[in-house]
C-alpha atoms as a PDB file:
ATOM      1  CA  UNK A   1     -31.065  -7.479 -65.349  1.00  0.00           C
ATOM      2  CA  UNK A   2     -28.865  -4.896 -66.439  1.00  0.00           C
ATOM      3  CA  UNK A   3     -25.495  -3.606 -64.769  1.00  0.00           C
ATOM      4  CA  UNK A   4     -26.784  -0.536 -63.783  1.00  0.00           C
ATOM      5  CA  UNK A   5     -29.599  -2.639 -61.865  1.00  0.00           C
ATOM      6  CA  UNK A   6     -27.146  -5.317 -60.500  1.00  0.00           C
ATOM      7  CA  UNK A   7     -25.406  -2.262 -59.040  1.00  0.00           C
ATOM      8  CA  UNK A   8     -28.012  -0.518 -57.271  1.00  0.00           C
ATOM      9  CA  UNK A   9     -29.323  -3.581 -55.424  1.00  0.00           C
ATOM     10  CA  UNK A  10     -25.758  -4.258 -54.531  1.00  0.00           C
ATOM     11  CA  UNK A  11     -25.780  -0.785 -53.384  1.00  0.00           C
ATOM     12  CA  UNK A  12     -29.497  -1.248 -51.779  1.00  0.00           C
ATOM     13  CA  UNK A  13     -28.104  -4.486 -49.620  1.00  0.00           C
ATOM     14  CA  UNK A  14     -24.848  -2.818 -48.440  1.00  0.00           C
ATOM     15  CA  UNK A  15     -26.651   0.174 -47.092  1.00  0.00           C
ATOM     16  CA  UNK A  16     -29.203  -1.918 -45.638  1.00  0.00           C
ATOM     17  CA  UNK A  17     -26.221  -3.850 -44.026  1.00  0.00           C
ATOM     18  CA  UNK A  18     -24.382  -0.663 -42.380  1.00  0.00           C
ATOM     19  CA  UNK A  19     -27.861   0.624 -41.630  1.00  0.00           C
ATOM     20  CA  UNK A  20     -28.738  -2.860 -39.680  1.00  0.00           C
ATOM     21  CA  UNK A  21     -25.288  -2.947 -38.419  1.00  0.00           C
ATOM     22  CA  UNK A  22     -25.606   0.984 -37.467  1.00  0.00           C
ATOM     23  CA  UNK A  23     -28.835  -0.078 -35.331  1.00  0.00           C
ATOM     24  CA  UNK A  24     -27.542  -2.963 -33.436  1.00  0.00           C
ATOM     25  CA  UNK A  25     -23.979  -1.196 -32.673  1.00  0.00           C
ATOM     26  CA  UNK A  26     -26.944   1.386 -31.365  1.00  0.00           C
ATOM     27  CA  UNK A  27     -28.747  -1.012 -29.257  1.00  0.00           C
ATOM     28  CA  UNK A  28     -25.978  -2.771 -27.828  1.00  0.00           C
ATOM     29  CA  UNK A  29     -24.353   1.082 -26.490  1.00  0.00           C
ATOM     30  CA  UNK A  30     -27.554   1.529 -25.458  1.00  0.00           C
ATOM     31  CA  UNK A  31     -27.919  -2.156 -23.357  1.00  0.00           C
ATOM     32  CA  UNK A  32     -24.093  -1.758 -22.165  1.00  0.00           C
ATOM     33  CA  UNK A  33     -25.047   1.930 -20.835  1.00  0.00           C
ATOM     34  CA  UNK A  34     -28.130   0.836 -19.238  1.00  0.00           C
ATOM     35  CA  UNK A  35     -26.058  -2.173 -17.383  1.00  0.00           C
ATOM     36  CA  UNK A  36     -22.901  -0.004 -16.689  1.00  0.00           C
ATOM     37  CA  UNK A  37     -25.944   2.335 -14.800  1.00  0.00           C
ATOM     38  CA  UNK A  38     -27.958  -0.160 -13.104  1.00  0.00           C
ATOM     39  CA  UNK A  39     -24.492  -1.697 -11.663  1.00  0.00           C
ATOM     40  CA  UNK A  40     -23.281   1.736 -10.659  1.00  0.00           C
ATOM     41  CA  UNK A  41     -26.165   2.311  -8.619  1.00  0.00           C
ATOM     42  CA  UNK A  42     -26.166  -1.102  -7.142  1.00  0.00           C
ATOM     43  CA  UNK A  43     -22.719  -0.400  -5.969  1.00  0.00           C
ATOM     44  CA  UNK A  44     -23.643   2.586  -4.355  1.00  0.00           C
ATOM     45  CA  UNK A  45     -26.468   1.041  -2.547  1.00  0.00           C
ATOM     46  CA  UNK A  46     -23.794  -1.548  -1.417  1.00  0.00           C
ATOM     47  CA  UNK A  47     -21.324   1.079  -0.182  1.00  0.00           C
ATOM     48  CA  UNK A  48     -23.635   2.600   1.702  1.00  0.00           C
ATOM     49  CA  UNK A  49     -25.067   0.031   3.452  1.00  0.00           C
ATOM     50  CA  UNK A  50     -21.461  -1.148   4.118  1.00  0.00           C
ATOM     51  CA  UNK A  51     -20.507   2.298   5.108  1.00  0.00           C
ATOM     52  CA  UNK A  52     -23.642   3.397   7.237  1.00  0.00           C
ATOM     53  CA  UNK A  53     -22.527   6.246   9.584  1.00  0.00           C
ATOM     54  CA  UNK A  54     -22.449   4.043  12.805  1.00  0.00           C
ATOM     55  CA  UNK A  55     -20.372   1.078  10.965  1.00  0.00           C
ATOM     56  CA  UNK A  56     -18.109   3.575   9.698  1.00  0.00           C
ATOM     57  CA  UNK A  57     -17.454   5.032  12.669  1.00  0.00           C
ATOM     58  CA  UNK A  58     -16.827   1.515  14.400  1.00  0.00           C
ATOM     59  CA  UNK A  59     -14.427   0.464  11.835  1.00  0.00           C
ATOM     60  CA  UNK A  60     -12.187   3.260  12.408  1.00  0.00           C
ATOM     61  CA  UNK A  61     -12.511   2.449  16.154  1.00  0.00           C
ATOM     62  CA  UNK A  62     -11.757  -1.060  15.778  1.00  0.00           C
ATOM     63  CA  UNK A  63      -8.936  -0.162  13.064  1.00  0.00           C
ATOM     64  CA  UNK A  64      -7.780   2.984  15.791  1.00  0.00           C
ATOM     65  CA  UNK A  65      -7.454  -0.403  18.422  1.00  0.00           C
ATOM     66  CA  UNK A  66      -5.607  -2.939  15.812  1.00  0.00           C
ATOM     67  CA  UNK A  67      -2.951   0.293  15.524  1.00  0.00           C
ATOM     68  CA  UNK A  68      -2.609   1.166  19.422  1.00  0.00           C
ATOM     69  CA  UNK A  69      -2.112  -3.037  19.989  1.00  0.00           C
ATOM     70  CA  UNK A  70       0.710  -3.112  17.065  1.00  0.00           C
ATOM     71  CA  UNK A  71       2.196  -0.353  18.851  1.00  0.00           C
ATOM     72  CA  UNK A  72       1.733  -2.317  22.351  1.00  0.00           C
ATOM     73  CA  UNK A  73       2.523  -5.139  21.531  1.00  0.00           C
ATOM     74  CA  UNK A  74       6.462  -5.114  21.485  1.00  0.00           C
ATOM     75  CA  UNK A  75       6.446  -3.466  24.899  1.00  0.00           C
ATOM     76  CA  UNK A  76       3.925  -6.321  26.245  1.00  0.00           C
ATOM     77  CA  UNK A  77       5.604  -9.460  24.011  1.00  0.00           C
ATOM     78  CA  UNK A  78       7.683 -11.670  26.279  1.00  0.00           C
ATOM     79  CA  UNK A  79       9.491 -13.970  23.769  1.00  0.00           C
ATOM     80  CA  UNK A  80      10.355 -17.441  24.255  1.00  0.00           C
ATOM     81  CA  UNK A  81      13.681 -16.049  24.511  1.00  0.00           C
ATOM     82  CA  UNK A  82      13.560 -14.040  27.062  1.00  0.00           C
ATOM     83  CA  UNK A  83      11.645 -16.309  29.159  1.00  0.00           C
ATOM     84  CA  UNK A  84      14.370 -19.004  28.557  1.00  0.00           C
ATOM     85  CA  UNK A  85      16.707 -16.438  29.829  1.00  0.00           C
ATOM     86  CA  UNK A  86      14.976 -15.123  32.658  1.00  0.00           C
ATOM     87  CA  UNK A  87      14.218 -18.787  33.757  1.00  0.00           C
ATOM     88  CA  UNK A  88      17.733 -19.570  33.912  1.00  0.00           C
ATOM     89  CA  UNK A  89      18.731 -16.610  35.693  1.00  0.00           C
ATOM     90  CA  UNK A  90      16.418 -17.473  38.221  1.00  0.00           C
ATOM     91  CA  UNK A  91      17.383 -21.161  38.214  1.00  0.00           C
ATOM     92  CA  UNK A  92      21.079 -19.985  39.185  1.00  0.00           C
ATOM     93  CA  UNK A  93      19.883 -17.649  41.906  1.00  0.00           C
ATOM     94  CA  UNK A  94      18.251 -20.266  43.381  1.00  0.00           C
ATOM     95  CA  UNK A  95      20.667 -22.641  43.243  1.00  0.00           C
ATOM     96  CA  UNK A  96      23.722 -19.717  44.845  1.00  0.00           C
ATOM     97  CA  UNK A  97      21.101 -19.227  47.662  1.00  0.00           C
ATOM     98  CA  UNK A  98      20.666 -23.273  48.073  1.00  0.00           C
ATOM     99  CA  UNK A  99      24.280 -23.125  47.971  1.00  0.00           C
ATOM    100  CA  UNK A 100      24.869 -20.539  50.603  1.00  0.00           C
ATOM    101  CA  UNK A 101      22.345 -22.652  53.062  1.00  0.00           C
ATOM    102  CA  UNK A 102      24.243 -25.602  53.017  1.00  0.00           C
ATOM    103  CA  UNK A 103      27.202 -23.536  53.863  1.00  0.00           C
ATOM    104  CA  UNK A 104      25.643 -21.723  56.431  1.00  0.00           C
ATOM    105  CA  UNK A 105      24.109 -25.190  57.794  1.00  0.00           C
ATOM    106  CA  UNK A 106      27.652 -26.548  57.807  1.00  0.00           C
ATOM    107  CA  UNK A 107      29.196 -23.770  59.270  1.00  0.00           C
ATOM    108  CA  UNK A 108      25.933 -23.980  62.297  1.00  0.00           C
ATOM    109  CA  UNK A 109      27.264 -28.026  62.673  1.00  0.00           C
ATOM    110  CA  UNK A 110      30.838 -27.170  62.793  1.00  0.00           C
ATOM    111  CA  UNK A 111      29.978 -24.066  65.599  1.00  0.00           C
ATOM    112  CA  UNK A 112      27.672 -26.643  67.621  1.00  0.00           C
ATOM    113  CA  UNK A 113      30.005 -29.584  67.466  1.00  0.00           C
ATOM    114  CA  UNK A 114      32.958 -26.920  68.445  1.00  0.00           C
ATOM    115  CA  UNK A 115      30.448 -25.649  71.477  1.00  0.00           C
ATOM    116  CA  UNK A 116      29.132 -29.380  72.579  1.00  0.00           C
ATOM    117  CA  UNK A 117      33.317 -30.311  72.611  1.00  0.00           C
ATOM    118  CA  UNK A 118      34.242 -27.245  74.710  1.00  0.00           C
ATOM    119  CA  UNK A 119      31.196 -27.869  77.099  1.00  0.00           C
ATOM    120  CA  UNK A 120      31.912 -31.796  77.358  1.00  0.00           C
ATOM    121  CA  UNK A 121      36.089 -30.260  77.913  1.00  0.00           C
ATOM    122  CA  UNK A 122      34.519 -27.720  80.032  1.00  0.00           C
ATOM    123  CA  UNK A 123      32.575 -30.486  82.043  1.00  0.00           C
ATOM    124  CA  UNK A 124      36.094 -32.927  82.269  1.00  0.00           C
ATOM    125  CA  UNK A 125      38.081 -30.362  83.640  1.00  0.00           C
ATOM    126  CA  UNK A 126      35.761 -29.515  86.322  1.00  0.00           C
ATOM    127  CA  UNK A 127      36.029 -33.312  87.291  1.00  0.00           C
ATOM    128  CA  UNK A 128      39.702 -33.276  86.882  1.00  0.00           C
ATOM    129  CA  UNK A 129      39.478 -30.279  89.429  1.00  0.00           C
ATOM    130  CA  UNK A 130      37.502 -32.112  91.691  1.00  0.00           C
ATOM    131  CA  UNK A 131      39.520 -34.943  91.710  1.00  0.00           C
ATOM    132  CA  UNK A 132      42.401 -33.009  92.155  1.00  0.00           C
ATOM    133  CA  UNK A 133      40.820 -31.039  95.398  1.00  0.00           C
ATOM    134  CA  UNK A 134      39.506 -34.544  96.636  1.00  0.00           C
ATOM    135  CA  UNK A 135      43.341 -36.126  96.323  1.00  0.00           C
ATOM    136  CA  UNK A 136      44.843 -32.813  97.830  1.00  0.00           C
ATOM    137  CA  UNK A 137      42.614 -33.051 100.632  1.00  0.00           C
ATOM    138  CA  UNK A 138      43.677 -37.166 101.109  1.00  0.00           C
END
């Protein structure tokens, strides 16, 4: 085998090798495109069937309600707080009204016991009168 030889079949096998590498960098763009295309439509099937008309539409309704409610909801929240708060305002009201009973009740003893001692006075003097008319007329 001569140079010249040894040099064309080097030659023959490297452009068989880009040629065979030149066929599967080929087929594998060609496989990648086909899979890039097979998931693109598969991805539009799944929008749409996520995204039908009528589910659209109740999305934004239900997402429309979760924005009205985080707008509500500060107005409506009572916190813990505020009941504590409230409660204890409410506790001392209470307790200035139980207050003011007893004082009223107290005040209601002190008037009757006052009244019963003027009537039972009231009731002795008429005796001492009596007595008094009964010895004058002796």
């Amino acid at each position: 085998m001569t140079v010249t030889a040894a040099v064309t079949a080097t030659g023959i096998l490297v452009g068989a090798f880009i040629a065979w590498n030149g066929f599967l960098i080929t087929v594998i763009r060609f496989l990648i495109a086909r899979v890039v295309k097979d998931m693109d439509t598969r991805f539009a099937a799944l929008s749409e069937r996520m995204c039908s008309p009528s589910k659209c539409e109740e999305l934004k309704r239900v997402s429309r309600e979760i924005a009205e409610t985080r707008v509500e909801l500060p107005l409506a929240y009572f916190r813990r707080e505020d009941a504590i708060r409230e409660s204890t305002v409410n506790a001392a009201k209470f307790d200035a009204l139980a207050s003011a009973q007893a004082q009223f009740v107290l005040r209601e003893d002190q008037i009757r016991e006052t009244t019963v001692m003027h009537a039972k006075l009231d009731a002795l003097a008429g005796q001492i009168q009596r007595l008094l008319e009964r010895n004058a007329q002796a």
